[in-house]
Protein backbone atom coordinates (compact mmCIF):
# COMPACT_ATOMS: atom_id res chain seq x y z
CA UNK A 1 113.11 48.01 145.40
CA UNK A 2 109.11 45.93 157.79
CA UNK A 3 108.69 45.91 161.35
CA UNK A 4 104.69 44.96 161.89
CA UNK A 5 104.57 45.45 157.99
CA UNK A 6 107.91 44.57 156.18
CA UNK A 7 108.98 47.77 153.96
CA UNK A 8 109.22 47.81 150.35
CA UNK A 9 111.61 48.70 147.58
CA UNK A 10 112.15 51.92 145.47
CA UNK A 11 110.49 54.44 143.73
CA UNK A 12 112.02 55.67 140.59
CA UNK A 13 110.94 58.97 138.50
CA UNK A 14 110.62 58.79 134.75
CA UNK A 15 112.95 61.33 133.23
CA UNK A 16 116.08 62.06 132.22
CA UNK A 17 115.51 58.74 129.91
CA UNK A 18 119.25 56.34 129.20
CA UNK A 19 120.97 59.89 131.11
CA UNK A 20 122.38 56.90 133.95
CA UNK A 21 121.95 54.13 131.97
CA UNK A 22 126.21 53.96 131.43
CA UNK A 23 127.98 50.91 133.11
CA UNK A 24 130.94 53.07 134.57
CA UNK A 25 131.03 55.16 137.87
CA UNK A 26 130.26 58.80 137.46
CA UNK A 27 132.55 61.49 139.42
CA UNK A 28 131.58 62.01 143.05
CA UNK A 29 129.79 64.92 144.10
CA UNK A 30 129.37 65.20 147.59
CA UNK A 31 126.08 65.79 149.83
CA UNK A 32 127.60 67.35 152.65
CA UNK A 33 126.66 66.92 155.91
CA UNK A 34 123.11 65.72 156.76
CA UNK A 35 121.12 67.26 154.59
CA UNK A 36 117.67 67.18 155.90
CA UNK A 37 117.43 64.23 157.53
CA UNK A 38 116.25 63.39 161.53
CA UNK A 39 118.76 61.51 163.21
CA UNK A 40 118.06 58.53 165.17
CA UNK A 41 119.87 56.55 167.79
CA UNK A 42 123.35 57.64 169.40
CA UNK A 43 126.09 59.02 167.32
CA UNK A 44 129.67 57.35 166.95
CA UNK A 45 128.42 53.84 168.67
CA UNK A 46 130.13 51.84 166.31
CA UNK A 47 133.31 52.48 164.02
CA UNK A 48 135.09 51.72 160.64
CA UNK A 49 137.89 52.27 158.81
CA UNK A 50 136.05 54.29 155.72
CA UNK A 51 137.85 54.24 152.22
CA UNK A 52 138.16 57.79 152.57
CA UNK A 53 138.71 59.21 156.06
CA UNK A 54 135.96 61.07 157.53
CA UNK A 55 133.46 60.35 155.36
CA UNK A 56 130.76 57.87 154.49
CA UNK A 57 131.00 57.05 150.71
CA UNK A 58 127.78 55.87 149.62
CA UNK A 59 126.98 54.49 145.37
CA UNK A 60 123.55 55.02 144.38
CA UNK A 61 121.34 54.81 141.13
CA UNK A 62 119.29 57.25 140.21
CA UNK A 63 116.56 58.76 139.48
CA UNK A 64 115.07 56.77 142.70
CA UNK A 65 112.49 59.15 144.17
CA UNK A 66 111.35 58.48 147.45
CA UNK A 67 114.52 56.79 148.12
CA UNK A 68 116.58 60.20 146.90
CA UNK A 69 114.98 63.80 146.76
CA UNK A 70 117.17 65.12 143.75
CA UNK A 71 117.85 63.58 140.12
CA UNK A 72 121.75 64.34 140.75
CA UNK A 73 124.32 63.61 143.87
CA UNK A 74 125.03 67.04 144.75
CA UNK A 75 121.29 68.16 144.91
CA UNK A 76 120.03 65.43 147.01
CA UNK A 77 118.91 66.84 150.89
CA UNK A 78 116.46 63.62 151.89
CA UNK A 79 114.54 60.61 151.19
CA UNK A 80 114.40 57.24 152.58
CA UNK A 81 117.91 55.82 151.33
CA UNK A 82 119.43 58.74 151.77
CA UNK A 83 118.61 59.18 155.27
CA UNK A 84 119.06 55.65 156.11
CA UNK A 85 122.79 56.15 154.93
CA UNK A 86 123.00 59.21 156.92
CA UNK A 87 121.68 57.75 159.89
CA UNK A 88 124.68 55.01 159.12
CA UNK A 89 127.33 57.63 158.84
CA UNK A 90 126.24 59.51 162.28
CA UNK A 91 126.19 56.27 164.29
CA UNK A 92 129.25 55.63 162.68
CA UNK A 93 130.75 58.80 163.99
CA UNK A 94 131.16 60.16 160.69
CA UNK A 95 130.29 63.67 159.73
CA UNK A 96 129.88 63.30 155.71
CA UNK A 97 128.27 61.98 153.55
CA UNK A 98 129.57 61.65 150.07
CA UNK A 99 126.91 59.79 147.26
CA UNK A 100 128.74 58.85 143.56
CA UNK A 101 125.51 57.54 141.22
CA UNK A 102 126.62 53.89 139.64
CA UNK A 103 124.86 52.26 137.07
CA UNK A 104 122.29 49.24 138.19
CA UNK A 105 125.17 46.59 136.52
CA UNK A 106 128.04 47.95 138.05
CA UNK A 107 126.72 47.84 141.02
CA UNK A 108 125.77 44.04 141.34
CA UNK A 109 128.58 43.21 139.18
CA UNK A 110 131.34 44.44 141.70
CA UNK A 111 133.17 46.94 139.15
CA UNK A 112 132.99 49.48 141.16
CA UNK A 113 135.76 50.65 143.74
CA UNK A 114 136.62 53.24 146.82
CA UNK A 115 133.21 53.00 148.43
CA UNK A 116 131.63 51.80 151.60
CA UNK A 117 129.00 51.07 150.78
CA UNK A 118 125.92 50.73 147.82
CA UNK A 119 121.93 51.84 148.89
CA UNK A 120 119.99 51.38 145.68
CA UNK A 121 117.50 48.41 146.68
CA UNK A 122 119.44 45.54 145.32
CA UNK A 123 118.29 42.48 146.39
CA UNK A 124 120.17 39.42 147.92
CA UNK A 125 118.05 36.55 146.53
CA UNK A 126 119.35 34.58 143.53
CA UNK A 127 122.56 37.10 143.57
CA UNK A 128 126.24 36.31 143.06
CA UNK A 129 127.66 36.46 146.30
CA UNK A 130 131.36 36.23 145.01
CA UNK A 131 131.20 39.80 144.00
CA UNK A 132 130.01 41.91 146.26
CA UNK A 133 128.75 41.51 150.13
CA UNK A 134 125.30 42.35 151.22
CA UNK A 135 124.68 43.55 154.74
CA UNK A 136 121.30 42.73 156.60
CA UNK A 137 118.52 43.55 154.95
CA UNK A 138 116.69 47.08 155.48
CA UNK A 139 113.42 46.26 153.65
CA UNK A 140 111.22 43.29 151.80
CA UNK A 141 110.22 43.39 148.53
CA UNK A 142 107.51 42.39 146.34
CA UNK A 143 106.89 42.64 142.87
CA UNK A 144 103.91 44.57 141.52
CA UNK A 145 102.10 44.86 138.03
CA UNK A 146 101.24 47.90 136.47
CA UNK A 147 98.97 48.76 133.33
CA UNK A 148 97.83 51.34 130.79
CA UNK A 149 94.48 52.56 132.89
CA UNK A 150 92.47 51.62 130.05
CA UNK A 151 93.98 48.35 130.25
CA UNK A 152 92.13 44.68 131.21
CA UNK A 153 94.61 42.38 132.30
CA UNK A 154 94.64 39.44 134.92
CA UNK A 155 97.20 37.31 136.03
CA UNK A 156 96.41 34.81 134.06
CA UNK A 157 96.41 36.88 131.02
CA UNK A 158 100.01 38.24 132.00
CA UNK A 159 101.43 35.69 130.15
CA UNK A 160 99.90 36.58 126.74
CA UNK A 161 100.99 40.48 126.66
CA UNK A 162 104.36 42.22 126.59
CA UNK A 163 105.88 42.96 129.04
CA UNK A 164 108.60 45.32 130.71
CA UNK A 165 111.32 44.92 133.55
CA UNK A 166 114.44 46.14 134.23
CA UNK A 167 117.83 45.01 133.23
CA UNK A 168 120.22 43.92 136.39
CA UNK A 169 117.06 43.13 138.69
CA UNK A 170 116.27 39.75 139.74
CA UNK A 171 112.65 40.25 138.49
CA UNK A 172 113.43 39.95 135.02
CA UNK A 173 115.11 36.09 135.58
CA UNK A 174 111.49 35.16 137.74
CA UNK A 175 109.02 36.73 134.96
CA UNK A 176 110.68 34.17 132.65
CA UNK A 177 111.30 31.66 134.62
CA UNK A 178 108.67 31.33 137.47
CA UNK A 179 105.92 33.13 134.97
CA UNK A 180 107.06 32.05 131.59
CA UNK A 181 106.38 35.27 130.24
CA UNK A 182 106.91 34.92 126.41
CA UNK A 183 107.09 38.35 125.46
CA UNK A 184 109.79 39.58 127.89
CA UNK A 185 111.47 43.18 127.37
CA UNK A 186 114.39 44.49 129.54
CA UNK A 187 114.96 48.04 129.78
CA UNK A 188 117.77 50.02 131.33
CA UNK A 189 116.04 51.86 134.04
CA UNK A 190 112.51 52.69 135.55
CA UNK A 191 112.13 55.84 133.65
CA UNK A 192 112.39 53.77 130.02
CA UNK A 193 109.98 50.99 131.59
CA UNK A 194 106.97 53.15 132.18
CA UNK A 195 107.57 55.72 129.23
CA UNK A 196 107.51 52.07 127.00
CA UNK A 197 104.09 51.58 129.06
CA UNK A 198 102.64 54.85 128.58
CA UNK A 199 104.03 54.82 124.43
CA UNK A 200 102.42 51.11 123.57
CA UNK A 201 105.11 49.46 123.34
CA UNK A 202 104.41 47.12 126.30
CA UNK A 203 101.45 46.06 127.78
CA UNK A 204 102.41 46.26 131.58
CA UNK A 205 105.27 46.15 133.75
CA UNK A 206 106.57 44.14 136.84
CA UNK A 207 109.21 45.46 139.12
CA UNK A 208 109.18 46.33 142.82
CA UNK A 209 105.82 47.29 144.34
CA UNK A 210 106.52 50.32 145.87
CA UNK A 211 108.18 51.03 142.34
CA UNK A 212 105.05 50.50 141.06
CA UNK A 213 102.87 52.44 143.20
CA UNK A 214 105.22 55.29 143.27
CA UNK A 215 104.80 56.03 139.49
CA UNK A 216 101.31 54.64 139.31
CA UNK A 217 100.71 57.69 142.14
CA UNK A 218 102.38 60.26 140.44
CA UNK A 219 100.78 59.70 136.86
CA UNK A 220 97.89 61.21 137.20
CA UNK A 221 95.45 58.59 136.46
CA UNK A 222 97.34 56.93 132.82
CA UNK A 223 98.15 54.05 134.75
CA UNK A 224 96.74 51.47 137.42
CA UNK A 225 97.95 48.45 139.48
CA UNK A 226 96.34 45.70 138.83
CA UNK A 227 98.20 43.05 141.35
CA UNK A 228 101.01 41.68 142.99
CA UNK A 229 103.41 38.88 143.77
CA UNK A 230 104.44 38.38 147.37
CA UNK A 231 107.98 37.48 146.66
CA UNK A 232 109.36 38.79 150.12
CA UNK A 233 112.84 39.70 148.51
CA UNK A 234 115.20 40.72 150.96
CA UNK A 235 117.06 44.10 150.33
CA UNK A 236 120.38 45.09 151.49
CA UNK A 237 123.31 47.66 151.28
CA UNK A 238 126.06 46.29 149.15
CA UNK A 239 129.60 46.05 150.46
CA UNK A 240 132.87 45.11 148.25
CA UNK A 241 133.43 41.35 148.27
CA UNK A 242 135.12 40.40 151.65
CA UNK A 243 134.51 43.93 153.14
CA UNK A 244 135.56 43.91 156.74
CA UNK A 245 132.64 46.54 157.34
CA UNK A 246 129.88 43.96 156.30
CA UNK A 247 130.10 42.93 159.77
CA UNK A 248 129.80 46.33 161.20
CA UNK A 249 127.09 47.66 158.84
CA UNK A 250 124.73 44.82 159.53
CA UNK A 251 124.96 45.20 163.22
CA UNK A 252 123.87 49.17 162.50
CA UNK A 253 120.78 47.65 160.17
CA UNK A 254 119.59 45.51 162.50
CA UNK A 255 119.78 48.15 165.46
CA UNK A 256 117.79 50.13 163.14
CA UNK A 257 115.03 47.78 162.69
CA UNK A 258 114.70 46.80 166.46
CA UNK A 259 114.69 50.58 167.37
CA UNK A 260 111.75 51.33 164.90
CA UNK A 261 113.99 53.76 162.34
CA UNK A 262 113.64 51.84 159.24
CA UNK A 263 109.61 51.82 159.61
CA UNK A 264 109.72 55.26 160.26
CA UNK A 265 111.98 56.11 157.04
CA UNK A 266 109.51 54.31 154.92
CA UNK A 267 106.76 55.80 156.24
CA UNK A 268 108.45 59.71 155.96
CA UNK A 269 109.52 59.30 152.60
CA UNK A 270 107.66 56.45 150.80
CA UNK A 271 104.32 56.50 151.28
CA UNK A 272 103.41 59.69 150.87
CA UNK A 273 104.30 59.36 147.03
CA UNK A 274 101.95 56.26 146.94
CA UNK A 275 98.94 58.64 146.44
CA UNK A 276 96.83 57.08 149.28
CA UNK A 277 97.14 53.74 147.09
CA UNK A 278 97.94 51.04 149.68
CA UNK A 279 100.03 47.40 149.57
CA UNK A 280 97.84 45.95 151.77
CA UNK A 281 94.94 46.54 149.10
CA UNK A 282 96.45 45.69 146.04
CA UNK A 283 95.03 42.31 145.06
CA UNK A 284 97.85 39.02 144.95
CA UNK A 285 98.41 37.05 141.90
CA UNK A 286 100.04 33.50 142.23
């Protein structure tokens, strides 16, 4: 999937490949408590009625590191989303956290049920509102364009290559739309996009920048960015359609921009995994 400098979406780690790729809600395994995160703000300011009673119960997608510290529910202890739903759960009085991974579909399809609330950097833009409910947005998104390091491709040249995106994300509808890439393959999840890079079977990929930057960071030197679209996508915690909580959520987001804990979230658990690679640097296609 920004204060002075809007945040960015998620990181995702290649393994595990097609292992949460199904379209149906796995079992719940709860993170109890905290887990390692620093709370912010005052607890219990604002209230809810949550689908199960004492607990926040939060859908996710993994893998999604930076975002989540562990490749399954019950091992996760920090990271950005995580955190940012356990700040939402203490200032919500509640003293659990419970996360159930969802497939990327499910979750922007509305299939899903008994949950508060979705963190998995879906974006509101060009979605269909009469399925789920977005709160305010936490973060901004652009899209970024990774390569093969041995690779020599401009934006103009993008349209001439193959390349990969993600199945459920609004980027795959704007690379053939907006960019009329020709060659256009879907995959089901980060981890299949970048091991299709690395293999030859695409020619470069275009998801989220900090998505991009993330695994460009942590491959030690097989891939590079090459450049980015300033998109600005807004991205938000999903709600079930007509929610009463939307409301309440929203109001708990937005405190959490104006008081300076979303920048410091991204900046904890995000950019450290960018490998002193920078957004600001990264040059931007049109």
């Amino acid at each position: 999937m920004r204060a002075a400098r809007r945040s960015v979406g998620p990181i995702l780690l290649p393994v595990l490949l097609g292992l949460y790729a199904s379209l149906v809600l796995r079992p719940a395994v709860a993170a109890e408590g905290y887990g390692q995160c620093r709370l912010f703000g005052q607890k219990a300011t604002r209230h809810i009625a949550p689908v199960v009673p004492g607990q926040l119960t939060v859908l996710i997608n993994l893998p999604a590191v930076g975002e989540f510290d562990g490749d399954s529910p019950d091992s996760i202890r920090s990271g950005r989303e995580f955190c940012l739903g356990v700040n939402i759960a203490y200032r919500l009085g509640l003293d659990k956290l419970v996360l159930r991974n969802a497939s990327f579909d499910s979750l922007v399809a509305g299939r899903n049920r008994d949950y508060d609330l979705a963190l998995a950097l879906l974006s509101v833009r060009h979605r269909t509102h009469d399925l789920v409910a977005f709160s305010a947005p936490y973060a901004w998104d652009s899209y970024g364009v990774a390569v093969r390091a041995d690779a020599r491709i401009d934006a103009a040249g993008l349209r001439g290559v193959r390349v990969g995106t993600q199945i459920g994300t609004n980027v795959t509808t704007w690379a053939h739309d907006t960019l009329k890439i020709r060659r256009l393959s879907a995959f089901d999840d980060t981890g299949t996009m970048f091991t299709a890079l690395a293999a030859g079977n695409v020619d470069a990929i275009i998801t989220s920048l900090s998505v991009v930057l993330g695994q460009v960071g942590a491959a030690h030197g097989r891939f590079k960015v090459v450049g980015q679209f300033h998109e600005d996508t807004p991205i938000a915690a999903v709600l079930p359609l007509h929610s009463p909580q939307t409301r309440i959520i929203s109001r708990i987001i937005e405190d959490m921009r104006a008081d300076g804990t979303l920048a410091t979230l991204e900046q904890t658990y995000l950019a450290p995994l960018w490998n002193s690679l920078k957004p600001s640097e990264i040059p931007v296609w049109h």
